[in-house]
Protein backbone atom coordinates (compact mmCIF):
# COMPACT_ATOMS: atom_id res chain seq x y z
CA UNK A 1 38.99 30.69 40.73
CA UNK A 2 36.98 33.68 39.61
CA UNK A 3 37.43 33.37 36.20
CA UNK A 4 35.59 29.52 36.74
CA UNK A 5 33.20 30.71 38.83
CA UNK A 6 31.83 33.32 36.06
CA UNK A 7 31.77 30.36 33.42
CA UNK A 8 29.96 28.24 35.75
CA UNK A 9 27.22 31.32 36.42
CA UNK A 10 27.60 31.49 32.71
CA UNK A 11 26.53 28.07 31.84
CA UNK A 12 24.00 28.09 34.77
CA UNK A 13 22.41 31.49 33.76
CA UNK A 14 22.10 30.01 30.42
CA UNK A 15 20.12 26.77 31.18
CA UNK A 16 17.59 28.95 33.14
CA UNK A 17 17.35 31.71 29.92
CA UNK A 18 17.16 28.19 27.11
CA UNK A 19 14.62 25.88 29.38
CA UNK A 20 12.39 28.89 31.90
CA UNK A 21 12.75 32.27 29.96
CA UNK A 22 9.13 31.97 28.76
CA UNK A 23 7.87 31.10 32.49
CA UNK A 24 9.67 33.81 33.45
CA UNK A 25 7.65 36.23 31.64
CA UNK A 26 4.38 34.78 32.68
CA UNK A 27 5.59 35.50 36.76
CA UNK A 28 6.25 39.23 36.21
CA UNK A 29 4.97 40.04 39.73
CA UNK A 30 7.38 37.66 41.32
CA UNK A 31 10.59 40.23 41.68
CA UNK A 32 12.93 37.69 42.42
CA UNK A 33 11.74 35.90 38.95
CA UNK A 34 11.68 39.29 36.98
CA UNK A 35 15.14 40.61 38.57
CA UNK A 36 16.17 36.84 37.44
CA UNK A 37 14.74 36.89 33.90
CA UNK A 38 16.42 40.72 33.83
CA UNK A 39 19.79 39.48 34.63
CA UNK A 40 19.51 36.61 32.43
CA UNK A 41 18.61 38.29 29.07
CA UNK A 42 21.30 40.70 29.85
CA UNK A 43 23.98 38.04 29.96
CA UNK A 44 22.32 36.30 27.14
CA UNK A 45 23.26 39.64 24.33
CA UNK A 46 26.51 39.28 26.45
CA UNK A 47 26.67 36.29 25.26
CA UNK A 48 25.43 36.29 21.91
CA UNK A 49 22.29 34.08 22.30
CA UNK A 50 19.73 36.58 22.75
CA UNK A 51 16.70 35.62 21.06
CA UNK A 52 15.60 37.29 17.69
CA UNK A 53 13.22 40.19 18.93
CA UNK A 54 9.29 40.54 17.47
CA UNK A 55 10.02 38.33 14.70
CA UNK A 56 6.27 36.97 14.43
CA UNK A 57 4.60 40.70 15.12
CA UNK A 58 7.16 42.63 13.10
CA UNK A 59 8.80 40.85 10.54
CA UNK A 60 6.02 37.86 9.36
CA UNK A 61 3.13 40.43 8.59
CA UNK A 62 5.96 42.10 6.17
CA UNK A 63 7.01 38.94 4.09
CA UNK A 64 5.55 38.87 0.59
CA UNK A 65 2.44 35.81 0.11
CA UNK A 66 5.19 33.96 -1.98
CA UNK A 67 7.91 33.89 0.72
CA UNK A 68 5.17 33.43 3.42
CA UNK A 69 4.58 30.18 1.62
CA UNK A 70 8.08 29.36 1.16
CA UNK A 71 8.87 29.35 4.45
CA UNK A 72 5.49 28.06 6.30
CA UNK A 73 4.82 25.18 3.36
CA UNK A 74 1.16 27.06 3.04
CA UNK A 75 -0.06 30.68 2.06
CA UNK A 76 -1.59 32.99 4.62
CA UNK A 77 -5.25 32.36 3.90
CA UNK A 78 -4.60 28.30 4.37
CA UNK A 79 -2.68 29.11 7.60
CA UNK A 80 -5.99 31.17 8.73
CA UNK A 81 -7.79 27.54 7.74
CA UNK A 82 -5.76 25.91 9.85
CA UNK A 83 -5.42 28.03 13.08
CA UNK A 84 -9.98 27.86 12.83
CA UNK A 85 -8.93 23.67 12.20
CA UNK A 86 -6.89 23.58 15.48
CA UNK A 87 -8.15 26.40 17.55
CA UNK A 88 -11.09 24.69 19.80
CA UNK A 89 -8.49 21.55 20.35
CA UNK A 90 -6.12 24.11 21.64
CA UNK A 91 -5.44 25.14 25.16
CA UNK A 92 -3.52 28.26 24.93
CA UNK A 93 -1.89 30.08 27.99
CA UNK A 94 0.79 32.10 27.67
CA UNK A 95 1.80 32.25 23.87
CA UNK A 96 -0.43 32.77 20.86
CA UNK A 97 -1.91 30.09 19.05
CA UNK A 98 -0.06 31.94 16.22
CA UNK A 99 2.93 31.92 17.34
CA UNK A 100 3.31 28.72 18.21
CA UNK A 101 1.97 27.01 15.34
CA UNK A 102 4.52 29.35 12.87
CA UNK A 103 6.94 27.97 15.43
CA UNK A 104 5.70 24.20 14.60
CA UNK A 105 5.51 25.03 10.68
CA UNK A 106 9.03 26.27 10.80
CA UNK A 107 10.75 23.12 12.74
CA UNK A 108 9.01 20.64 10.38
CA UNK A 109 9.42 22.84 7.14
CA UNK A 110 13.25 23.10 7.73
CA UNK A 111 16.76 21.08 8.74
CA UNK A 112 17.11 24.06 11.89
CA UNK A 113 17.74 22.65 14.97
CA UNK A 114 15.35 23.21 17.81
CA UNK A 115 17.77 26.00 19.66
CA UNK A 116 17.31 28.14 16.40
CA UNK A 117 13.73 27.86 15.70
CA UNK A 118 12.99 28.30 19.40
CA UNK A 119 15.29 31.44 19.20
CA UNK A 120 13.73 32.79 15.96
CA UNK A 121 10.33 32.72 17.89
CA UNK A 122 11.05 33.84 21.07
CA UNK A 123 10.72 31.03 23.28
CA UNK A 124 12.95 28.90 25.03
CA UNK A 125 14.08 25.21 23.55
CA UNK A 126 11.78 23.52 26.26
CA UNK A 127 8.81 25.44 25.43
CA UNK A 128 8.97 24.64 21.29
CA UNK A 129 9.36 20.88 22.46
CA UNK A 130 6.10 21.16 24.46
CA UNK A 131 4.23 23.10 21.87
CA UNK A 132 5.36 20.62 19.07
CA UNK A 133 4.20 17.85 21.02
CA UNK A 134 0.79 19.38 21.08
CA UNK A 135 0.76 20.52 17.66
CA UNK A 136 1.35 16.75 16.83
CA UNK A 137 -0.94 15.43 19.30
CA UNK A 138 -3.79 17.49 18.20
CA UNK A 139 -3.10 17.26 14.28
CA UNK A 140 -3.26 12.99 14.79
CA UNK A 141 -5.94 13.05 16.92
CA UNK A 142 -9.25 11.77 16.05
CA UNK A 143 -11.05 15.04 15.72
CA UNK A 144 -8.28 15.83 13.50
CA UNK A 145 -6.73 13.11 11.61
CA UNK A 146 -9.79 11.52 10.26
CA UNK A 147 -11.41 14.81 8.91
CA UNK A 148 -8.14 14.79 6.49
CA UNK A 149 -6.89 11.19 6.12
CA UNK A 150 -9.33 8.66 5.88
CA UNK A 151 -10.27 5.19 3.64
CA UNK A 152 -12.81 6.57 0.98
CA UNK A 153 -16.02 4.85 0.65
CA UNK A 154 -16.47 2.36 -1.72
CA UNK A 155 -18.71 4.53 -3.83
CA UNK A 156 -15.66 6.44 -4.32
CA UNK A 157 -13.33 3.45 -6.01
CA UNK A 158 -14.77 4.14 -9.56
CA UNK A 159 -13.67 7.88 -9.41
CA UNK A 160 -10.54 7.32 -7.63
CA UNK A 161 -10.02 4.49 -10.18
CA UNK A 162 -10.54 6.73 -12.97
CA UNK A 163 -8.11 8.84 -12.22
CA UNK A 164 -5.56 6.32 -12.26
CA UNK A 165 -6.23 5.12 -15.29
CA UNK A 166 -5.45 8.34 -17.01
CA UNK A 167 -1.69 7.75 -17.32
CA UNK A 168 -1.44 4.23 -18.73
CA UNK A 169 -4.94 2.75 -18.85
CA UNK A 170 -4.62 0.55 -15.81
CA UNK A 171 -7.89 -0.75 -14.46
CA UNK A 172 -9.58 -1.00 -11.23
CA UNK A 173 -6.53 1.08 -9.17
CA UNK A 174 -7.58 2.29 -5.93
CA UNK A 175 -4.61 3.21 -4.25
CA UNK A 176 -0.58 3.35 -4.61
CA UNK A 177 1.30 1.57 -2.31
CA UNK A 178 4.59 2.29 -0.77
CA UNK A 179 7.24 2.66 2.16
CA UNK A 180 9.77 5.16 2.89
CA UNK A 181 12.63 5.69 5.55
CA UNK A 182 12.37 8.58 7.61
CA UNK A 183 16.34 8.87 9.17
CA UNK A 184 16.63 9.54 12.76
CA UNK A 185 18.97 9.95 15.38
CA UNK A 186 18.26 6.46 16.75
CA UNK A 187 17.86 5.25 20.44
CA UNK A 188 21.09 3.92 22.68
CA UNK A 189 18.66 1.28 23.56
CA UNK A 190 17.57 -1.57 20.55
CA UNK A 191 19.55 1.05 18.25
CA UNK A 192 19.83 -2.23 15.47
CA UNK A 193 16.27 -2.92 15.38
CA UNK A 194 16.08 1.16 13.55
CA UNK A 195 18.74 0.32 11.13
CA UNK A 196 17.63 0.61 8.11
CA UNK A 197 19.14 -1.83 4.94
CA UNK A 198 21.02 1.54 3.89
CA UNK A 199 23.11 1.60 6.73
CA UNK A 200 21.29 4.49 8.90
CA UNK A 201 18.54 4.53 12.00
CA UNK A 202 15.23 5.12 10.62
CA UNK A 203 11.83 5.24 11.29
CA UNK A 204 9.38 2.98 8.58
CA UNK A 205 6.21 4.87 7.40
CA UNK A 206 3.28 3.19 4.52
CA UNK A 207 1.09 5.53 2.80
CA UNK A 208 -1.41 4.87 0.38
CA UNK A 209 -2.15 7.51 -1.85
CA UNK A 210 -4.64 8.61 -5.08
CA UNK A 211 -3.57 9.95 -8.29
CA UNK A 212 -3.92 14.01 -6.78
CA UNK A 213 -1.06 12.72 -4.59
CA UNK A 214 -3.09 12.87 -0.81
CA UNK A 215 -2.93 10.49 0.69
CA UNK A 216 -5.84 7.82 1.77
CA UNK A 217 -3.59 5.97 4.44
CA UNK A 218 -1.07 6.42 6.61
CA UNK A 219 0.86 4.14 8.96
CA UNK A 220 4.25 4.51 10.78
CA UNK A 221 4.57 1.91 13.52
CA UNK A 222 7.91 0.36 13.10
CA UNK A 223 11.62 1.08 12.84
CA UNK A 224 13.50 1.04 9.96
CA UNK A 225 14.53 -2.88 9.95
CA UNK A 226 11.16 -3.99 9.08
CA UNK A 227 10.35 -4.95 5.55
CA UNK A 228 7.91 -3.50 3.92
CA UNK A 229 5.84 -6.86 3.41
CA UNK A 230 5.54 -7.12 6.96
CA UNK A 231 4.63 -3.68 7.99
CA UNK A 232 1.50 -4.01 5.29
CA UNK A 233 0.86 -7.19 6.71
CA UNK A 234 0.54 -6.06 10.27
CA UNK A 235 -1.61 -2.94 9.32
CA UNK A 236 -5.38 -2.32 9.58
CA UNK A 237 -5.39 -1.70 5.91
CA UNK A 238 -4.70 -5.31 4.61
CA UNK A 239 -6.80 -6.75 7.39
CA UNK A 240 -9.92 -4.80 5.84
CA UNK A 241 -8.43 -5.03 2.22
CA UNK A 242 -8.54 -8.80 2.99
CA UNK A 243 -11.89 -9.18 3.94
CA UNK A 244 -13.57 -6.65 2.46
CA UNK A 245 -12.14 -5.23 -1.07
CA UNK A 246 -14.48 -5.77 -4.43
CA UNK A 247 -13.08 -7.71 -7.07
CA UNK A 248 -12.61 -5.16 -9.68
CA UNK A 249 -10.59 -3.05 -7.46
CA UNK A 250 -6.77 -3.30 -6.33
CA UNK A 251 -3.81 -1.31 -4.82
CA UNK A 252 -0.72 -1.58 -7.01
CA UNK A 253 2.67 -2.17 -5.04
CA UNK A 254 6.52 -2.81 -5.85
CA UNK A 255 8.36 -6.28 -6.43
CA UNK A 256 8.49 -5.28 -1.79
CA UNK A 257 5.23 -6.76 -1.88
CA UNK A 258 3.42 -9.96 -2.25
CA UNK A 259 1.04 -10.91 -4.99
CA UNK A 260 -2.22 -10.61 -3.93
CA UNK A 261 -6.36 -10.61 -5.41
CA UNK A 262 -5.78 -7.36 -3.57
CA UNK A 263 -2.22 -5.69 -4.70
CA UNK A 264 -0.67 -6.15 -7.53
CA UNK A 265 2.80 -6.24 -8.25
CA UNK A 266 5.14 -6.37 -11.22
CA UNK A 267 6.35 -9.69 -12.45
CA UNK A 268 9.35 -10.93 -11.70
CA UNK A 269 12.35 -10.35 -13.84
CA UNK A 270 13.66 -13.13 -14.07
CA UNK A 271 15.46 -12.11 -17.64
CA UNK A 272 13.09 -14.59 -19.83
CA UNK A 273 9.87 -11.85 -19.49
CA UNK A 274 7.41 -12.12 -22.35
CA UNK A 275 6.62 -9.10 -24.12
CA UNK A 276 3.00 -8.57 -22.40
CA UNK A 277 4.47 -9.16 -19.12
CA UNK A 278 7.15 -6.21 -19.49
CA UNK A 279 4.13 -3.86 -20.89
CA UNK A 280 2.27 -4.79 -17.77
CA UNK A 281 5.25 -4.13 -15.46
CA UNK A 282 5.99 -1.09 -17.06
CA UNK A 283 1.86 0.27 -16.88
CA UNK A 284 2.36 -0.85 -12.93
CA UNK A 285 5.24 1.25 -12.53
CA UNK A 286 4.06 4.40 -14.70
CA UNK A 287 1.12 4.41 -12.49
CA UNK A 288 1.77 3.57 -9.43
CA UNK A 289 5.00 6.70 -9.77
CA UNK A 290 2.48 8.58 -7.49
CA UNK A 291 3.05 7.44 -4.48
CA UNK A 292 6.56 8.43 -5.13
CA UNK A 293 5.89 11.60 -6.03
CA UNK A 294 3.31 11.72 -2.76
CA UNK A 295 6.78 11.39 -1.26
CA UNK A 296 8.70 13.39 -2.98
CA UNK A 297 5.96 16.50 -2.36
CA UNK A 298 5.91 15.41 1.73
CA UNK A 299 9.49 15.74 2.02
CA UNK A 300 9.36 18.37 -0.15
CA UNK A 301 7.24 20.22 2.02
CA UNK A 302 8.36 19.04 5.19
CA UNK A 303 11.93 18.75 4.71
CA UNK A 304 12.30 17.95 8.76
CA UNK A 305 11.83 14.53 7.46
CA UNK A 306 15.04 14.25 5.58
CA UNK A 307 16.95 13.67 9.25
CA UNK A 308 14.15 14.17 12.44
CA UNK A 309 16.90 14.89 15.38
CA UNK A 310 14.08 13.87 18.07
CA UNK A 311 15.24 11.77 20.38
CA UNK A 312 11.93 10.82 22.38
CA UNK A 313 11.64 7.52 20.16
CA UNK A 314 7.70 7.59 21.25
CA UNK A 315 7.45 11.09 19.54
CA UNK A 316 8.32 9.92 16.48
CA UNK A 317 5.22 8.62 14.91
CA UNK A 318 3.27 11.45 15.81
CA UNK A 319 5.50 13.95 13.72
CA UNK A 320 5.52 11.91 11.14
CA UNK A 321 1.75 11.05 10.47
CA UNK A 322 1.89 14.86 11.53
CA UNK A 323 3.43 16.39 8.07
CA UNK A 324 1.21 13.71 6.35
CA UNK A 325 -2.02 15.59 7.60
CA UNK A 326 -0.92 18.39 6.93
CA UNK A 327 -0.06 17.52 3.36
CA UNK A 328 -3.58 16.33 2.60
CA UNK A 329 -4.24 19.53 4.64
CA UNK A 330 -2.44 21.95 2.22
CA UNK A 331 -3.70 19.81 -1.53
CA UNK A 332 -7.21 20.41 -0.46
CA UNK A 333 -6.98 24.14 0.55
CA UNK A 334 -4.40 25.14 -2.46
CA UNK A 335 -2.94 23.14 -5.64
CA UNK A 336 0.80 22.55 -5.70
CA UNK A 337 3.52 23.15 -7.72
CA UNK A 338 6.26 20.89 -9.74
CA UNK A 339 9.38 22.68 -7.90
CA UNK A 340 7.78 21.61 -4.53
CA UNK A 341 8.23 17.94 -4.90
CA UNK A 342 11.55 16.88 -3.99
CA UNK A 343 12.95 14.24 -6.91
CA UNK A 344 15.90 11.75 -6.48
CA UNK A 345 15.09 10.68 -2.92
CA UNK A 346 17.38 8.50 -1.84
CA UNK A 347 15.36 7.19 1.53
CA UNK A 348 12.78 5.08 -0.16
CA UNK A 349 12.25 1.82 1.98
CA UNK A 350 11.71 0.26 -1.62
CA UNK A 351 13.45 -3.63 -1.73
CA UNK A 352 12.40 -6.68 -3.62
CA UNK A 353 12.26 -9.88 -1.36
CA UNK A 354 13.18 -12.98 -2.40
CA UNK A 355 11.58 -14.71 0.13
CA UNK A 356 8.20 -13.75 -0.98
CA UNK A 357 6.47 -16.50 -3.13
CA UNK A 358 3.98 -15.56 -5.61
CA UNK A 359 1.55 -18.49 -4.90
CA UNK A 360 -1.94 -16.76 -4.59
CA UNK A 361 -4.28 -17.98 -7.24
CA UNK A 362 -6.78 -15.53 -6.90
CA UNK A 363 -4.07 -12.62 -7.58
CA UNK A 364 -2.17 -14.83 -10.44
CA UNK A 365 -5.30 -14.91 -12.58
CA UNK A 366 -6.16 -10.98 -11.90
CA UNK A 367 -2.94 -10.15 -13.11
CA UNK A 368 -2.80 -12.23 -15.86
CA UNK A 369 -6.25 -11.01 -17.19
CA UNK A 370 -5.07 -7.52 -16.61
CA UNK A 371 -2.02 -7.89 -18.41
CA UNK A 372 -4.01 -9.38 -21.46
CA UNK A 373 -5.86 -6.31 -21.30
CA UNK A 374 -3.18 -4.22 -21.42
CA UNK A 375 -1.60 -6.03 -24.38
C-alpha cells in the first residue's frame, strides 16, 4: 500500500511540476506554494524530469551566429527585428518576451514534442501551449499579417511578372499557384473529412507565391479531403481574381486546377499532344517550380509542419499561416540558402481531376495565344 501511495504522489507531484511550475514561481510569497514548488522540483531530479537549467541566459548568448540560425530558422539581428515586430502586441507577465518567442521558434523549427521544448526552456507544457497560442495569434493578426503577406498592387504585376519570365520566357505571370498537406494528428470527431487522398489526416493550405519564393497569399481553411479546385474556388483570391484581374496577367496552376482567363494550366495529356502544346506545358511547369520550392523552403524552415501533433483542431490554421509569415518574415530581413529548402516532399496536395472540364473560352484562347508565343 505504501509503495502505491508514493507512485500516486509521484504522478500527482508531477502534473502540478508539468502544468503550474511556472505559476509557482510567480507566488513566491505564498509559503505553502513555494514549500510546494520546493518539494516538487526536488522529486522532479528524483525523477529525472527536471527541466534544463538557464538554457536561454547561459547557453543561447554562447552559440555561434551559424548555429543560432540553425536552430531558430533566423540569425540574431532578424530575431532582434522580430521581438521590435511583436513587442507592442505583446502582453508579457511573468516570462520574457525572449524567452518565449525562442520557445515558439524552437517548437515550429523542430519534430520535439511539446514536453521537451517546454523543458529545454524552463517552463511547464501548459505554459508553451499558451505562449504559442499567442505567438500565433499575434503573428496572423491584422497588425501583423498584412504588413508581411499581402496581394501586391497592380502597379506591381509588371515587376512581379518580370521576374517570372526569367526562367522560361512565360508572359504576364503574377503568381504560382499551389496546395500542400500539412499531416496532423486528426480529431476523434469528423476524423474522415481530414483524410487526405494519401491515406493520412491533414490539414489543406494554398499559397500563392512570386519568383523570390514569399509568398503573396495564404489560405488554410479546410481539411485535407478537399480538392484543391475547391479550396481556390471558395477563397477570397479567385473571388477578386474573378472580377478584378487585367487581361495580360495570370496565375499559373497544375492539371488540380481549372482553366481559367485567370490561371492557367497545362494541357491535358491525353498522349496525342502537339509539339507546341508539350513546350507550353513544359514552360508552365519550369516556372511555376516556385511555388514548390516556396514549399520546400517553409517546411524547410519550419519542419513542425512535416507532422503538427496539436490536437486543438481550431489551432491549426493559425500555426500554419503562422510559419508562412514568418517565412516572408525571414526572405525580407536575410536571403536564403539552397540547403534550406527541403526537396522530395512527399505531402504535396498536388492531383489532377478528371472531373474538371476545360470549357472557358476566355482562358482557351489565352492559352492558345500564349503557347503560339512560346513556340
Amino acid at each position: 500500500m505504501a509503495s502505491n501511495n508514493t507512485d500516486l504522489e509521484n504522478v500527482i507531484l508531477q502534473v502540478v511540476f508539468d502544468e503550474l511550475g511556472d505559476n509557482m514561481e510567480i507566488n513566491q510569497s505564498d509559503p505553502v506554494a513555494e514549500a510546494l514548488a520546493l518539494r516538487t522540483r526536488k522529486r522532479a531530479v528524483l525523477l529525472g524530469t527536471a527541466r534544463i537549467s538557464n538554457y536561454v541566459e547561459e547557453t543561447v548568448p554562447r552559440y555561434s551566429d551559424p548555429l543560432f540560425r540553425a536552430h531558430f530558422c533566423m540569425t540574431r539581428t532578424s530575431f532582434q527585428s522580430l521581438l521590435e515586430l511583436i513587442g507592442p502586441f505583446t502582453v508579457v507577465r511573468s516570462l520574457s518576451l525572449e524567452r518565449r518567442t525562442l520557445a515558439c521558434l524552437w517548437y515550429l523549427s523542430n519534430q520535439e514534442t511539446f514536453r521537451s521544448v517546454a523543458d529545454r526552456f524552463g517552463m511547464s507544457k501548459g505554459s508553451l501551449h499558451y505562449y504559442l497560442g499567442n505567438f500565433c495569434n499575434t503573428l496572423s493578426s491584422a497588425n501583423i499579417l498584412p504588413k508581411l503577406i499581402s496581394w501586391p498592387d497592380k502597379r506591381q504585376y509588371g515587376d512581379i511578372a518580370d521576374g517570372f519570365a526569367q526562367r522560361q520566357g512565360f508572359p504576364g505571370v503574377i503568381g504560382a499557384i499551389d496546395g500542400t498537406y500539412i499531416p496532423i494528428t486528426g480529431p476523434t470527431e469528423f476524423r474522415d473529412s481530414y483524410i487526405c487522398r494519401k491515406g493520412f489526416p491533414a490539414f489543406h493550405l494554398q499559397g500563392v507565391c512570386d519568383s523570390s519564393l514569399k509568398f503573396l497569399d495564404v489560405y488554410s481553411a479546410y481539411p485535407g479531403s478537399v480538392h484543391d479546385a475547391r479550396v481556390f474556388r471558395n477563397s477570397t483570391l479567385h473571388d477578386y481574381l474573378q472580377m478584378d484581374c487585367p487581361q495580360a496577367f495570370h496565375l499559373l496552376g497544375d492539371s488540380a486546377y481549372s482553366l481559367s482567363s485567370f490561371l492557367l494550366v497545362p494541357f491535358r495529356d491525353n498522349g496525342h499532344l502537339t509539339s507546341e502544346q508539350k513546350k507550353f506545358n513544359f514552360a508552365l511547369s519550369s516556372t511555376r517550380v516556385d511555388i514548390e520550392r516556396c514549399f520546400g523552403l517553409l517546411k524547410g524552415k519550419f519542419r513542425k509542419l512535416k507532422f503538427l501533433d496539436v490536437t486543438k483542431v481550431t489551432m491549426i490554421p493559425n500555426i500554419i499561416i503562422s510559419c508562412c509569415v514568418l517565412h516572408n518574415f525571414i526572405l525580407i530581413q536575410e536571403s536564403y540558402v539552397e540547403k534550406d529548402i527541403l526537396h522530395n516532399d512527399d505531402d504535396d496536395a498536388r492531383a489532377g481531376n478528371p472531373n474538371l472540364e476545360e470549357t472557358c473560352t476566355t482562358g482557351t484562347v489565352k492559352r492558345n495565344d500564349i503557347m503560339n508565343l512560346l513556340a
